[in-house]
N, C-alpha and C. Protein backbone atom coordinates (compact mmCIF):
# COMPACT_ATOMS: atom_id res chain seq x y z
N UNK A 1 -12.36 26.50 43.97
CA UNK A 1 -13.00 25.42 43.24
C UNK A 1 -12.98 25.68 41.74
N UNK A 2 -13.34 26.92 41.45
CA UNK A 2 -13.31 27.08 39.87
C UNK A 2 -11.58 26.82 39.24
N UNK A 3 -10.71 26.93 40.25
CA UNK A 3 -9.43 27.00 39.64
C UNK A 3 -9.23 25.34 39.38
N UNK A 4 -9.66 24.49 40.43
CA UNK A 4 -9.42 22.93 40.27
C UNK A 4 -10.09 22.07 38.94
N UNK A 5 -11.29 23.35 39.07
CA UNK A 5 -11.95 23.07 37.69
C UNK A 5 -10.97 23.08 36.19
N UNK A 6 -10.55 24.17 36.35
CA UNK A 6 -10.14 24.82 35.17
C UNK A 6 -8.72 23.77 34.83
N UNK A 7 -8.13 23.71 36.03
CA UNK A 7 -7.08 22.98 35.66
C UNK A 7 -7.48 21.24 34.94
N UNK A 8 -8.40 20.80 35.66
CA UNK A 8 -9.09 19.78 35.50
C UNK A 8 -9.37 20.04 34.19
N UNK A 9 -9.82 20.91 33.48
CA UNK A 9 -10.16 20.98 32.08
C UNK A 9 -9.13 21.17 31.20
N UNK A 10 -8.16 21.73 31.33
CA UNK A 10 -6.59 21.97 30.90
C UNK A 10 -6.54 20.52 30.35
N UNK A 11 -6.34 19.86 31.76
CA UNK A 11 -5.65 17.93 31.90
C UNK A 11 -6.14 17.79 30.39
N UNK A 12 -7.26 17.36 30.28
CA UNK A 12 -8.46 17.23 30.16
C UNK A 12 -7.18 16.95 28.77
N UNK A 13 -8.01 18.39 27.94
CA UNK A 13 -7.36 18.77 26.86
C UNK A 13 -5.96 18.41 26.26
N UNK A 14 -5.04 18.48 27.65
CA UNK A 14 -3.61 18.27 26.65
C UNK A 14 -3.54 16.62 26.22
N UNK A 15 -4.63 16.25 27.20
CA UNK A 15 -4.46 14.38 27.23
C UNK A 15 -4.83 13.98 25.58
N UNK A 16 -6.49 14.88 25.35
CA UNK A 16 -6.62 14.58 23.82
C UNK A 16 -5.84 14.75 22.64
N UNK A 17 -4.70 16.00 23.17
CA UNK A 17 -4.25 16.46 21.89
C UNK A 17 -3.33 15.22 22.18
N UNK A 18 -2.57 14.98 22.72
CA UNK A 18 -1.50 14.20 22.90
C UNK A 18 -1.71 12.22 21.83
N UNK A 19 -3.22 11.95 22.57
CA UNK A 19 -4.04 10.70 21.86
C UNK A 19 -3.91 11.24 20.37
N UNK A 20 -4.41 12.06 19.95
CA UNK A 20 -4.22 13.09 18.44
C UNK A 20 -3.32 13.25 17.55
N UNK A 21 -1.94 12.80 18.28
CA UNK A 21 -0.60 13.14 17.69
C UNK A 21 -0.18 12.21 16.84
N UNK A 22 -0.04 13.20 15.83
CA UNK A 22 0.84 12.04 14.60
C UNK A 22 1.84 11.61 14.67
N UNK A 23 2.14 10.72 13.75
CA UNK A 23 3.79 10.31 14.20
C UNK A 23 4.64 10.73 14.18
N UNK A 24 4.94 11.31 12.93
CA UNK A 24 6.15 12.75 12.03
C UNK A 24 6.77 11.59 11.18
N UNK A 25 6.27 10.46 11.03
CA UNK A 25 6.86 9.66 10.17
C UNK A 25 6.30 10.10 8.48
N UNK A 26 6.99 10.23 7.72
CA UNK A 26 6.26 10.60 6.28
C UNK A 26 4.87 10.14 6.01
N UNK A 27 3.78 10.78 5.83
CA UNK A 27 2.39 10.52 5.91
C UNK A 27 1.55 11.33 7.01
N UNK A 28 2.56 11.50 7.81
CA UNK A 28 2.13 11.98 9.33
C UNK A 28 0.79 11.21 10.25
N UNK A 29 0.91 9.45 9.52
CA UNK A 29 -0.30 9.34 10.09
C UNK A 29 -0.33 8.98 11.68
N UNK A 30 -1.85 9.28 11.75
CA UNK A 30 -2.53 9.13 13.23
C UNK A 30 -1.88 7.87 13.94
N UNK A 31 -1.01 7.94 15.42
CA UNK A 31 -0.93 7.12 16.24
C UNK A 31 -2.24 6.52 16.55
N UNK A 32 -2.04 5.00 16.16
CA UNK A 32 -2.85 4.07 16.31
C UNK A 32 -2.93 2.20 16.20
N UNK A 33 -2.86 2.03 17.51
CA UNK A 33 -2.25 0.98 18.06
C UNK A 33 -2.66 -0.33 16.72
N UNK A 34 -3.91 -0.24 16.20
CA UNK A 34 -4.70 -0.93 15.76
C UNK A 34 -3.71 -1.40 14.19
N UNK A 35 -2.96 -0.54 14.42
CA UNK A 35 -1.94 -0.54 12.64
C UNK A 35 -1.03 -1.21 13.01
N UNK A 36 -0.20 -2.31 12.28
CA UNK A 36 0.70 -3.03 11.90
C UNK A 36 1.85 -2.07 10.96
N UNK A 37 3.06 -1.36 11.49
CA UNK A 37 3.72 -1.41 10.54
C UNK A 37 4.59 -2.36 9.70
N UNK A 38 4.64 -3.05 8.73
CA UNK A 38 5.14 -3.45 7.22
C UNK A 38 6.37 -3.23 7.44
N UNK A 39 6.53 -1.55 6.75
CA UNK A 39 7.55 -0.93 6.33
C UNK A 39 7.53 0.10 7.02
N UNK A 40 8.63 1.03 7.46
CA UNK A 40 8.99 2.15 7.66
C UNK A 40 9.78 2.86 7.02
N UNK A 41 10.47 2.61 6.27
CA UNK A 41 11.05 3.31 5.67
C UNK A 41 12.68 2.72 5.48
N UNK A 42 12.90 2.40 6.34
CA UNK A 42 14.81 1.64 6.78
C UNK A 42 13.96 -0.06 6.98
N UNK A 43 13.40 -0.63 7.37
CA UNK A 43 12.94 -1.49 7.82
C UNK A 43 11.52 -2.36 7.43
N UNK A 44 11.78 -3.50 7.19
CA UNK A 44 10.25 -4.08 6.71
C UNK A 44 10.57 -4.99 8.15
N UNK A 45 9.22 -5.47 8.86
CA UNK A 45 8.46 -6.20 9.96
C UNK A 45 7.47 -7.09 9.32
N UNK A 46 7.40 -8.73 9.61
CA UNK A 46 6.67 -9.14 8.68
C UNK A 46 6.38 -9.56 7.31
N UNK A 47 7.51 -9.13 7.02
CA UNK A 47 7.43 -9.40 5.29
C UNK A 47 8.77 -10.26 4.68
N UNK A 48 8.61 -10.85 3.87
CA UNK A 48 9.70 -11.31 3.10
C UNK A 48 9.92 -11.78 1.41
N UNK A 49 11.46 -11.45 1.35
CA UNK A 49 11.19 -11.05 -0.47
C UNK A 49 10.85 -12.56 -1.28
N UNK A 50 10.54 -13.03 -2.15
CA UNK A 50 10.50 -13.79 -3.02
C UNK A 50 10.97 -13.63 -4.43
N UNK A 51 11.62 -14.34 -5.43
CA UNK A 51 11.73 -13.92 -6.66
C UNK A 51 13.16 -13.37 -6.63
N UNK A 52 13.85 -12.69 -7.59
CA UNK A 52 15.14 -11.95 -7.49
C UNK A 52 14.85 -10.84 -7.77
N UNK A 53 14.14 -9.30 -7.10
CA UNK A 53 14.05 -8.24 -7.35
C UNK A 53 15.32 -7.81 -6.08
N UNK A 54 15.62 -6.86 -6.17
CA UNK A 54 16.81 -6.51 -5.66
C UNK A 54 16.86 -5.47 -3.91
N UNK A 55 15.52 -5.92 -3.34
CA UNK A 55 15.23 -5.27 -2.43
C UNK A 55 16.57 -4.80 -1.64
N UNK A 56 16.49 -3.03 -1.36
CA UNK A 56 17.23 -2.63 -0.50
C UNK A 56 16.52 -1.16 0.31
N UNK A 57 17.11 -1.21 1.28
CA UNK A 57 16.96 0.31 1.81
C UNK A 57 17.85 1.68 1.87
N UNK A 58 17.37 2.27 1.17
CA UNK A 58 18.18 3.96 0.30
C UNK A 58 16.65 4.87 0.81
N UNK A 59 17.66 5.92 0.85
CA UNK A 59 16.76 7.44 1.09
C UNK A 59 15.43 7.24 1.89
N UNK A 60 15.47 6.35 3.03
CA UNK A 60 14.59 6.23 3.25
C UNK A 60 13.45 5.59 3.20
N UNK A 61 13.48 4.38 2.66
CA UNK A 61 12.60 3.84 1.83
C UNK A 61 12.84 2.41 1.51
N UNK A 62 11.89 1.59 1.16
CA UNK A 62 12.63 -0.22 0.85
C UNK A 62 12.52 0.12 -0.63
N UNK A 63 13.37 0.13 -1.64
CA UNK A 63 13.48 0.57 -2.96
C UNK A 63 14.27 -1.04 -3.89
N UNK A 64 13.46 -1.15 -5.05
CA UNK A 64 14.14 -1.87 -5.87
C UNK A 64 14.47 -1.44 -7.24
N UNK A 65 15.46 -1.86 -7.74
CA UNK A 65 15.70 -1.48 -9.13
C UNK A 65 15.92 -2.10 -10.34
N UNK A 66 15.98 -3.58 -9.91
CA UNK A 66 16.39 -4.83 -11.35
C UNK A 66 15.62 -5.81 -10.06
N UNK A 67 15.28 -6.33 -11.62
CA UNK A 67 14.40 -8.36 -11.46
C UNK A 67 13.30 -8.09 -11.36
N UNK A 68 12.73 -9.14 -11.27
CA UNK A 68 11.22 -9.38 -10.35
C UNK A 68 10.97 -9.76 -9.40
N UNK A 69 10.37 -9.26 -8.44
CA UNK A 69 9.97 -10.03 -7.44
C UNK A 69 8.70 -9.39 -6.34
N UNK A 70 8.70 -9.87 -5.13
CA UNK A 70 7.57 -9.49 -4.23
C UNK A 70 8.05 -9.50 -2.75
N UNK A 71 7.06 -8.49 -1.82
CA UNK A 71 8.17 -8.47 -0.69
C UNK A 71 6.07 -9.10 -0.45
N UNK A 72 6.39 -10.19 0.30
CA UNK A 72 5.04 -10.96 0.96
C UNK A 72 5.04 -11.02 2.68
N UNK A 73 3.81 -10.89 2.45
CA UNK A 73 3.43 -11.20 4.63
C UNK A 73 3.63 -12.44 4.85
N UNK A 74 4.14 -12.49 6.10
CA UNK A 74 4.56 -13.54 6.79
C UNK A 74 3.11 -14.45 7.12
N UNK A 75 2.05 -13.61 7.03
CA UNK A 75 0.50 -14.46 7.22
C UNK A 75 -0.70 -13.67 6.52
N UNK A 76 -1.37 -14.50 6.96
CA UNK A 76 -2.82 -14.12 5.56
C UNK A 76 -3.78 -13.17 6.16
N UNK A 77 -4.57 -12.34 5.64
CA UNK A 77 -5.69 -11.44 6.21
C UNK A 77 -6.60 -11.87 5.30
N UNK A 78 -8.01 -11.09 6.44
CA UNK A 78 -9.15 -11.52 5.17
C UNK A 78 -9.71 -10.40 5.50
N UNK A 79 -10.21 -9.70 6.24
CA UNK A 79 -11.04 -8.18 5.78
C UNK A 79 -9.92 -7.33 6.85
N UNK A 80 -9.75 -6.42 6.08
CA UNK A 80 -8.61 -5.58 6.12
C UNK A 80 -7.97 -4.28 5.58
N UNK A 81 -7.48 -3.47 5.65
CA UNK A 81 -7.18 -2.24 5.43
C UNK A 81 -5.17 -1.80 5.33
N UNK A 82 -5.15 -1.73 4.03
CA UNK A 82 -3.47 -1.35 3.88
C UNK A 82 -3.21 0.23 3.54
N UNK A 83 -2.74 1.02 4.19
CA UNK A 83 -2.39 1.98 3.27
C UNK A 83 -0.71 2.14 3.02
N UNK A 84 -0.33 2.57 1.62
CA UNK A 84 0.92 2.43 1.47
C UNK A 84 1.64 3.94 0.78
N UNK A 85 2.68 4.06 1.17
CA UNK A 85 3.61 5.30 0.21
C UNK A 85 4.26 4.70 -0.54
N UNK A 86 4.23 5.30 -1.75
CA UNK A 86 5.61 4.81 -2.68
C UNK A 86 5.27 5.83 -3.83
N UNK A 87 6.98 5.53 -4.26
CA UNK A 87 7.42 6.27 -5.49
C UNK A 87 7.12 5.23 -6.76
N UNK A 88 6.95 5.99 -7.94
CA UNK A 88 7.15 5.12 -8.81
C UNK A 88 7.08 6.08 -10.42
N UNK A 89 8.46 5.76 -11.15
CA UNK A 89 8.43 6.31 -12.43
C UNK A 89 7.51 5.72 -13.49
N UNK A 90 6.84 6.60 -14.42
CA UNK A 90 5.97 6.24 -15.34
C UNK A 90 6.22 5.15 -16.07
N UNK A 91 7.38 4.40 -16.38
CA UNK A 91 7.68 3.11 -16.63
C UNK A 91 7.56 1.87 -15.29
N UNK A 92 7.56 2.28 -14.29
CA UNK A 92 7.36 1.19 -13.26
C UNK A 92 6.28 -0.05 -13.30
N UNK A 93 6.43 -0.74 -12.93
CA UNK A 93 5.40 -2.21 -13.00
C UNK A 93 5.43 -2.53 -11.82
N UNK A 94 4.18 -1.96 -11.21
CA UNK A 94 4.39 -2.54 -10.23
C UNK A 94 2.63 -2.56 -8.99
N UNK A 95 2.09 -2.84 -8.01
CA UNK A 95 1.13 -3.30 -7.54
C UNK A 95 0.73 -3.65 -6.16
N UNK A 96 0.15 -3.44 -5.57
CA UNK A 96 -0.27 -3.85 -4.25
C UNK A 96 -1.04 -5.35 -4.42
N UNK A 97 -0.68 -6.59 -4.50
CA UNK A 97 -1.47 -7.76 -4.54
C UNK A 97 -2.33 -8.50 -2.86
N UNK A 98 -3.91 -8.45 -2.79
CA UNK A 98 -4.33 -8.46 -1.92
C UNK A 98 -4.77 -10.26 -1.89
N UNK A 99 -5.02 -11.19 -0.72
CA UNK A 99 -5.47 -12.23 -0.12
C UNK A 99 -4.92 -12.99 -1.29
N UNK A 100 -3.70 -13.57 -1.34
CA UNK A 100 -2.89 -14.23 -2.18
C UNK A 100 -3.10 -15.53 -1.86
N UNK A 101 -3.48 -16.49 -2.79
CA UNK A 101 -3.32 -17.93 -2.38
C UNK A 101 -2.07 -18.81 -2.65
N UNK A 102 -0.89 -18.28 -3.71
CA UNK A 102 0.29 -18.99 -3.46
C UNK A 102 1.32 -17.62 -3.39
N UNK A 103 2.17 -17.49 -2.02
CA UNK A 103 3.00 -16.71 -1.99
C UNK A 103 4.03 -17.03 -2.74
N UNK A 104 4.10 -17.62 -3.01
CA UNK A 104 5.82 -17.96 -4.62
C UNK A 104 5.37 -16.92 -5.29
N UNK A 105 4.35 -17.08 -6.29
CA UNK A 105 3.81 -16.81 -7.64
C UNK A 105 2.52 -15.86 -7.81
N UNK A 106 2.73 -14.91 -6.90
CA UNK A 106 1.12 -13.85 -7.09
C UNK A 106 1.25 -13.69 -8.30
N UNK A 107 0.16 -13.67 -8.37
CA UNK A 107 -0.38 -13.33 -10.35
C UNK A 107 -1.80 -12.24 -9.44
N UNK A 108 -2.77 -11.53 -10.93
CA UNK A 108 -3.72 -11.05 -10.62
C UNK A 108 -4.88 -12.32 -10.53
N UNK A 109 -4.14 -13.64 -10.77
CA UNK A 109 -4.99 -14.63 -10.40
C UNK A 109 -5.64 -15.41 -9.42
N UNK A 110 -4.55 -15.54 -9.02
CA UNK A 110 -4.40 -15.58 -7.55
C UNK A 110 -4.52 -14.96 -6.60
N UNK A 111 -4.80 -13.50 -6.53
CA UNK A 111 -4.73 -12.72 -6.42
C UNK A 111 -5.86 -11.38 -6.65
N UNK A 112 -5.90 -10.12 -5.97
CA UNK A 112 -6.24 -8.99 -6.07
C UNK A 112 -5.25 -8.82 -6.33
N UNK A 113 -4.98 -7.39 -7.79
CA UNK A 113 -3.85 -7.04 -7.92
C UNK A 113 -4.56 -5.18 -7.97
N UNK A 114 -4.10 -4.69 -7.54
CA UNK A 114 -4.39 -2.83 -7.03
C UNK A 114 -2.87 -2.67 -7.93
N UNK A 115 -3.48 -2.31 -9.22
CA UNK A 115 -1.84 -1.89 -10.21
C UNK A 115 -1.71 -0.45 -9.90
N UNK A 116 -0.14 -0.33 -10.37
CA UNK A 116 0.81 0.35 -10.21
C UNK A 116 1.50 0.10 -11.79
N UNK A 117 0.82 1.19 -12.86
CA UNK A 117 1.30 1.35 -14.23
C UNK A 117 0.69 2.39 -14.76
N UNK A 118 1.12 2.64 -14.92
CA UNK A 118 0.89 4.05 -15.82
C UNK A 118 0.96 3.96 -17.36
N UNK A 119 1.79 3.11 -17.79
CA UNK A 119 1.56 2.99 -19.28
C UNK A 119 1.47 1.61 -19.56
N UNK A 120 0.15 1.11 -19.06
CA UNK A 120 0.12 -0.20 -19.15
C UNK A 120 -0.79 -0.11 -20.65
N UNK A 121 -0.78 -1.32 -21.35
CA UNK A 121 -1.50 -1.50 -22.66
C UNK A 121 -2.86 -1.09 -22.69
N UNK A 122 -3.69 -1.78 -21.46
CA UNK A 122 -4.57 -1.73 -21.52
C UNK A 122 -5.32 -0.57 -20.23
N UNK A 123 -5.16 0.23 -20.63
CA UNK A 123 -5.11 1.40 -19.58
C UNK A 123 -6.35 1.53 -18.21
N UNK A 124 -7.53 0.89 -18.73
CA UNK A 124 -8.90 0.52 -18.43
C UNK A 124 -7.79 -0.17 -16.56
N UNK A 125 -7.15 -1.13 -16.99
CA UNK A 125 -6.50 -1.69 -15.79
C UNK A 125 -5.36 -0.82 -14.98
N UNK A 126 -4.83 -0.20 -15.48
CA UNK A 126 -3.55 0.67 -15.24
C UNK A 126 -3.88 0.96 -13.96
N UNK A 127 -2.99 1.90 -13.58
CA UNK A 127 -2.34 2.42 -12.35
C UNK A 127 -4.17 2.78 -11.25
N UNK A 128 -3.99 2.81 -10.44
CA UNK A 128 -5.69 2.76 -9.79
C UNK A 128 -7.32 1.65 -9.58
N UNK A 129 -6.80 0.64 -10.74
CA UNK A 129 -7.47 -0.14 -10.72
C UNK A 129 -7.17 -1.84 -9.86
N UNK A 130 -8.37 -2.44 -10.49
CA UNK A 130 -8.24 -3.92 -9.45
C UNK A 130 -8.12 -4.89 -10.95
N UNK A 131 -6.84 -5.62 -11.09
CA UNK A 131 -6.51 -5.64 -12.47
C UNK A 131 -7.50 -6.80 -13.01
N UNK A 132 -8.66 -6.67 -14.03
CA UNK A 132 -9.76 -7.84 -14.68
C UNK A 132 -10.67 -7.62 -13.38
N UNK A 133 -10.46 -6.92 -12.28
CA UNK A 133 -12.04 -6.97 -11.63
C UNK A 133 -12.69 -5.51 -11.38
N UNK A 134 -12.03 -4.47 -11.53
CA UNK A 134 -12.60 -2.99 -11.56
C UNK A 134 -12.18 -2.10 -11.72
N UNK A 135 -12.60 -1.92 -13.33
CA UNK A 135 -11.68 -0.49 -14.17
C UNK A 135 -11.66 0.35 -13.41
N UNK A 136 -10.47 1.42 -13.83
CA UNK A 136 -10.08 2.73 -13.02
C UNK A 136 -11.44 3.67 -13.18
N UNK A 137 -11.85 4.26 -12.44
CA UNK A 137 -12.66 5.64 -12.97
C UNK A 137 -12.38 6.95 -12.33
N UNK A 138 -12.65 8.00 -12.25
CA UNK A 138 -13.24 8.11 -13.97
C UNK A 138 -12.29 7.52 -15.04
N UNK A 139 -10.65 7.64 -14.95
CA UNK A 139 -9.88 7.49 -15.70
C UNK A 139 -8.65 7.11 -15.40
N UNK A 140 -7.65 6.50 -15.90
CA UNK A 140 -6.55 6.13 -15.15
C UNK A 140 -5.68 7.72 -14.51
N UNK A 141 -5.10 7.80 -13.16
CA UNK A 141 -4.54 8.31 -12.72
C UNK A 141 -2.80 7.98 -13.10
N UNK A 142 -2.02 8.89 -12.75
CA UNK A 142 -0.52 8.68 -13.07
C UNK A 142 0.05 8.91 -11.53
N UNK A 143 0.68 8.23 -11.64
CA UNK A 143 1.57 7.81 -10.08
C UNK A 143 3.05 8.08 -10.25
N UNK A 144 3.52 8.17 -11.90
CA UNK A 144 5.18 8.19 -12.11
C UNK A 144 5.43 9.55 -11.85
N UNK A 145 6.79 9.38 -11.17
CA UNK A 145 7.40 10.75 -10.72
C UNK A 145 7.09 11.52 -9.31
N UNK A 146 6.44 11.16 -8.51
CA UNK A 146 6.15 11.71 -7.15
C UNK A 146 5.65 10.41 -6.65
N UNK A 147 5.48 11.17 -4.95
CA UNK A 147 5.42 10.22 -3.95
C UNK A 147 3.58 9.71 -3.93
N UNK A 148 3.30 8.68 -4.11
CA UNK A 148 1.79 9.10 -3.79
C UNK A 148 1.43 8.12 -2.34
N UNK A 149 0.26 8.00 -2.34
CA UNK A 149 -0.64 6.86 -1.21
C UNK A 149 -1.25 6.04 -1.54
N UNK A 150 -1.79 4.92 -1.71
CA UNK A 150 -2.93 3.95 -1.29
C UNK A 150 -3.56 3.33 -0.43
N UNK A 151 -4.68 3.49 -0.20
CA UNK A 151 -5.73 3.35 1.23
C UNK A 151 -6.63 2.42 0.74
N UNK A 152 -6.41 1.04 0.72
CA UNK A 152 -7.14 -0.03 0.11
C UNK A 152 -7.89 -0.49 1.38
N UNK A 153 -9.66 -1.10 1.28
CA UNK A 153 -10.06 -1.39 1.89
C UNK A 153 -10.51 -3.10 1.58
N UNK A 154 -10.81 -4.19 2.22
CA UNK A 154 -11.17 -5.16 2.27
C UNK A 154 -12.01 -5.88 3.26
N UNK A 155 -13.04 -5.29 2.56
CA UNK A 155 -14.08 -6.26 3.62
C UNK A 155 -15.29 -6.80 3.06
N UNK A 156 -14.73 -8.36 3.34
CA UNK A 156 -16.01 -9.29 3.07
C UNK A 156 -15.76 -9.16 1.33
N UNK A 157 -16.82 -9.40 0.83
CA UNK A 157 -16.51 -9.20 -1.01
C UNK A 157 -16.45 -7.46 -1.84
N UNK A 158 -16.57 -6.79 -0.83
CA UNK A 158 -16.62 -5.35 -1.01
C UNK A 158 -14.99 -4.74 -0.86
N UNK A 159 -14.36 -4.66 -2.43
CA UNK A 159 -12.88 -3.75 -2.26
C UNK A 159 -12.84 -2.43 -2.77
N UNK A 160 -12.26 -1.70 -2.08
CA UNK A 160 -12.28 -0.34 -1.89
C UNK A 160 -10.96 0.34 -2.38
N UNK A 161 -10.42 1.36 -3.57
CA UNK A 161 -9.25 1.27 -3.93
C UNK A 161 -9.28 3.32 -4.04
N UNK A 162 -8.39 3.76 -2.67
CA UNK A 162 -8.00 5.21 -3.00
C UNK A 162 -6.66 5.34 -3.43
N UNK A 163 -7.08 6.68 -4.15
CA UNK A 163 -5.06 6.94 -4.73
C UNK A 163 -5.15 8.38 -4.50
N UNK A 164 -4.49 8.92 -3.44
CA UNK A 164 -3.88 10.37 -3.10
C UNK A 164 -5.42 10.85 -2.61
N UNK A 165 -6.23 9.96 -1.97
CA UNK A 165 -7.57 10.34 -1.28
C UNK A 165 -8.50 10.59 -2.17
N UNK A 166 -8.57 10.00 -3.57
CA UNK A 166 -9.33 9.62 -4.52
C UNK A 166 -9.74 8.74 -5.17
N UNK A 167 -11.06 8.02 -4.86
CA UNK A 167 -11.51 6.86 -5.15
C UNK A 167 -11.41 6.23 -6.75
N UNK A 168 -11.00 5.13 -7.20
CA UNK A 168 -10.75 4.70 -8.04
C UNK A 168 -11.38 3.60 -8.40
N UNK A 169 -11.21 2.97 -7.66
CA UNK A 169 -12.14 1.65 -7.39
C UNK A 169 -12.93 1.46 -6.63
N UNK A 170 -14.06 0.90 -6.45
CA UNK A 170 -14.58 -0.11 -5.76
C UNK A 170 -15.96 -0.72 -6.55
N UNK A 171 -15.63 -1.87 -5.97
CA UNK A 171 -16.33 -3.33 -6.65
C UNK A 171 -16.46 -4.39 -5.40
N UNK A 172 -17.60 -5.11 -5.45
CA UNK A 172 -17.86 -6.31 -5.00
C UNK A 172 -17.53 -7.96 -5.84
N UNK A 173 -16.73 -8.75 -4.99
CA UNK A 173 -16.01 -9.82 -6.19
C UNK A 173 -15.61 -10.39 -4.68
N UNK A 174 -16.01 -11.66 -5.23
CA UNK A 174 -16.04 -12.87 -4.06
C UNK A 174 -14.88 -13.74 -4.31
N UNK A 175 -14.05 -13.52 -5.69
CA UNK A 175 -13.14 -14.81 -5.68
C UNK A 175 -12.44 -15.09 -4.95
N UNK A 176 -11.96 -13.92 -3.85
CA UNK A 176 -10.37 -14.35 -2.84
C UNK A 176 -11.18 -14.01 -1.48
N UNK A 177 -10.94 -14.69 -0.37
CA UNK A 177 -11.63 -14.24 0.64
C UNK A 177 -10.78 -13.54 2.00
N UNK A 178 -9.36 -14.36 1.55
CA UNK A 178 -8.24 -14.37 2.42
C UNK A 178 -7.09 -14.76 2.14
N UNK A 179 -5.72 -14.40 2.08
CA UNK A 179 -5.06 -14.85 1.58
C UNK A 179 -3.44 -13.88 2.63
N UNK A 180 -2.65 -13.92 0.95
CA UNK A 180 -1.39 -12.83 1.68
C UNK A 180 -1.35 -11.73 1.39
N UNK A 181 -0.64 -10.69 1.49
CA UNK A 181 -0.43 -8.91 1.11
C UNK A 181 1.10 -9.27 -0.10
N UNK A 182 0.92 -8.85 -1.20
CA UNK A 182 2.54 -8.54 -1.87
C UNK A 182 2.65 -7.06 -2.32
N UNK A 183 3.61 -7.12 -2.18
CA UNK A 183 4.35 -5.82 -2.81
C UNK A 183 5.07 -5.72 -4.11
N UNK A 184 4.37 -5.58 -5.41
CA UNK A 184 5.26 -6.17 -6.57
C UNK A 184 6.31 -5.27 -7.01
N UNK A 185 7.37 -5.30 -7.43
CA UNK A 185 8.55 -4.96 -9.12
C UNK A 185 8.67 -5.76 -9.50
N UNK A 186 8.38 -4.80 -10.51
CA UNK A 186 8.99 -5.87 -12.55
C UNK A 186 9.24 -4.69 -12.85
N UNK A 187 10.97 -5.19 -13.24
CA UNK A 187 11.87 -3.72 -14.15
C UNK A 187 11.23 -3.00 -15.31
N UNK A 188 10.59 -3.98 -15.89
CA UNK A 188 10.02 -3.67 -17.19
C UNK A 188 10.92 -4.12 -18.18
N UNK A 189 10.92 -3.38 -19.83
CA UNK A 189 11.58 -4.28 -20.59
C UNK A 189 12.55 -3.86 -21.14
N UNK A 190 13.13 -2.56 -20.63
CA UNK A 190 14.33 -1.43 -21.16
C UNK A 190 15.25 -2.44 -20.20
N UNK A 191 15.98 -3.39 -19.81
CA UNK A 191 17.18 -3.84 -19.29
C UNK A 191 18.01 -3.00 -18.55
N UNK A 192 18.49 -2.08 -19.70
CA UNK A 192 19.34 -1.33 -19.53
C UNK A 192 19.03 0.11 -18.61
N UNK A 193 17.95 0.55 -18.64
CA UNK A 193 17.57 1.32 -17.72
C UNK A 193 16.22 1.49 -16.98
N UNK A 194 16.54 0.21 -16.45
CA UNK A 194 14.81 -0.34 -15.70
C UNK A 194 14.92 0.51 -14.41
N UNK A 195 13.10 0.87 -14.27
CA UNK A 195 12.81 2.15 -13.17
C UNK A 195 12.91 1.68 -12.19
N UNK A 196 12.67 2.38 -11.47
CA UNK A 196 12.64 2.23 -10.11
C UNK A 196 11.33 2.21 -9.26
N UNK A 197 11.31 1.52 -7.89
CA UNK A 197 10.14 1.58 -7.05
C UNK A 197 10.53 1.67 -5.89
N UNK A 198 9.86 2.85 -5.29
CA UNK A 198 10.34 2.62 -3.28
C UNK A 198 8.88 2.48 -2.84
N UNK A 199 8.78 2.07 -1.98
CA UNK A 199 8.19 1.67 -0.81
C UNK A 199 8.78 2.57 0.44
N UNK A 200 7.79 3.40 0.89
CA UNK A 200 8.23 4.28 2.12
C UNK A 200 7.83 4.01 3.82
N UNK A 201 6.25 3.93 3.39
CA UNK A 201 5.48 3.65 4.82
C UNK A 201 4.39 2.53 4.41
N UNK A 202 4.52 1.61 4.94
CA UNK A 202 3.25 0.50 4.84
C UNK A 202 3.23 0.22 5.69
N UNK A 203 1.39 0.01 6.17
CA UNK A 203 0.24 -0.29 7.12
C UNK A 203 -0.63 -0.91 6.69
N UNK A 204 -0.96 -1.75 7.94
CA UNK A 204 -1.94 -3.10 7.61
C UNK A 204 -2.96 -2.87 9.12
N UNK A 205 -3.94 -3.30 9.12
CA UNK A 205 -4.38 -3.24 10.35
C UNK A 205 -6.32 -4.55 9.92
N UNK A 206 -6.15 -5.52 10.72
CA UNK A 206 -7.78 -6.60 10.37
C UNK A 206 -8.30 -5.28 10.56
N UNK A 207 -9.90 -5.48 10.67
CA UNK A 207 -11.25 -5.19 10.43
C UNK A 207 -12.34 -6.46 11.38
């Protein structure tokens, strides 16, 4: 009896570690049915480009390098949770835009815009913040040159903004309640040697 036990407790165990297991996809995050993948890396699900930014897939990644544009959800969320990988050089322009009311034309108006700049003018907005609704704090973070994360939360009028598992934002702001997800580039204004942005792993999952 103690042996039926023991094995019984074995089961037991390998079953949890197994529920436990990450993916091995870059991020290594937690298998969990509840997530929507976006992007993987070779592949976007759900999404489609707008604008003329030059979406392609290299090294792994949905990467653009000239124009403007937005890779948008095929439908709208309203309390919700994205987390995303991407690269982006200290010249990049670029943003996570949350509950969009016209997918043509996200603006931060229309829009939650979670920027992606590092040398933006007004730095208060830059890279970490919710752009005109909640300065970065303590201070703007830099994102150019390595891979980082964002773990944006949305629920109800309460938005929640991490960068590399460090809170940046959060603010309560009722203007958008529901809308679309974008993914922005803008080359910036060097023509001639406008940066780059990849997109690696994006996740969406309601609330």
């Amino acid at each position: 009896m103690k042996r039926v036990i023991a094995l019984a407790v074995a089961a037991a165990g390998l079953l949890g570690c197994s529920m436990l297991h990450t993916s091995g996809e870059p991020g290594g995050y937690e298998v969990d049915t509840g997530w929507t993948t976006l992007i993987d890396g070779t592949h976007m699900s759900g999404m489609h480009p707008v604008q003329d930014a030059d979406w392609h897939a290299a090294d792994g990644a949905i990467v653009a390098t000239r124009g403007v544009g937005f890779l948008v959800t095929d439908r709208e969320y309203g309390d919700f949770q994205v987390r995303a990988e991407f690269y982006a050089e200290a010249d990049t322009n670029s943003g996570v835009f949350l509950r969009c009311s016209d997918g043509l034309k996200p603006t931060s108006v229309v829009c939650y815009e979670v920027n992606i700049w590092d040398v933006r003018p007004k730095p208060e907005y830059g890279t970490g913040a919710i752009v005109d609704v909640a300065a970065v704090t303590p201070s703007m973070p830099k994102a150019g040159g390595h891979w980082n994360t964002y773990e944006i939360t949305a629920k109800g009028d309460h938005l929640v903004v991490m960068l590399n598992g460090v809170k940046t934002a959060d603010v309560h702001n009722g203007q958008h309640a529901r809308g679309l997800l974008g993914l922005q580039y803008a080359q910036g204004n060097d023509k001639e040697h406008p940066s780059i942005l990849k997109w690696r792993k994006v996740q969406i999952r309601s609330l």
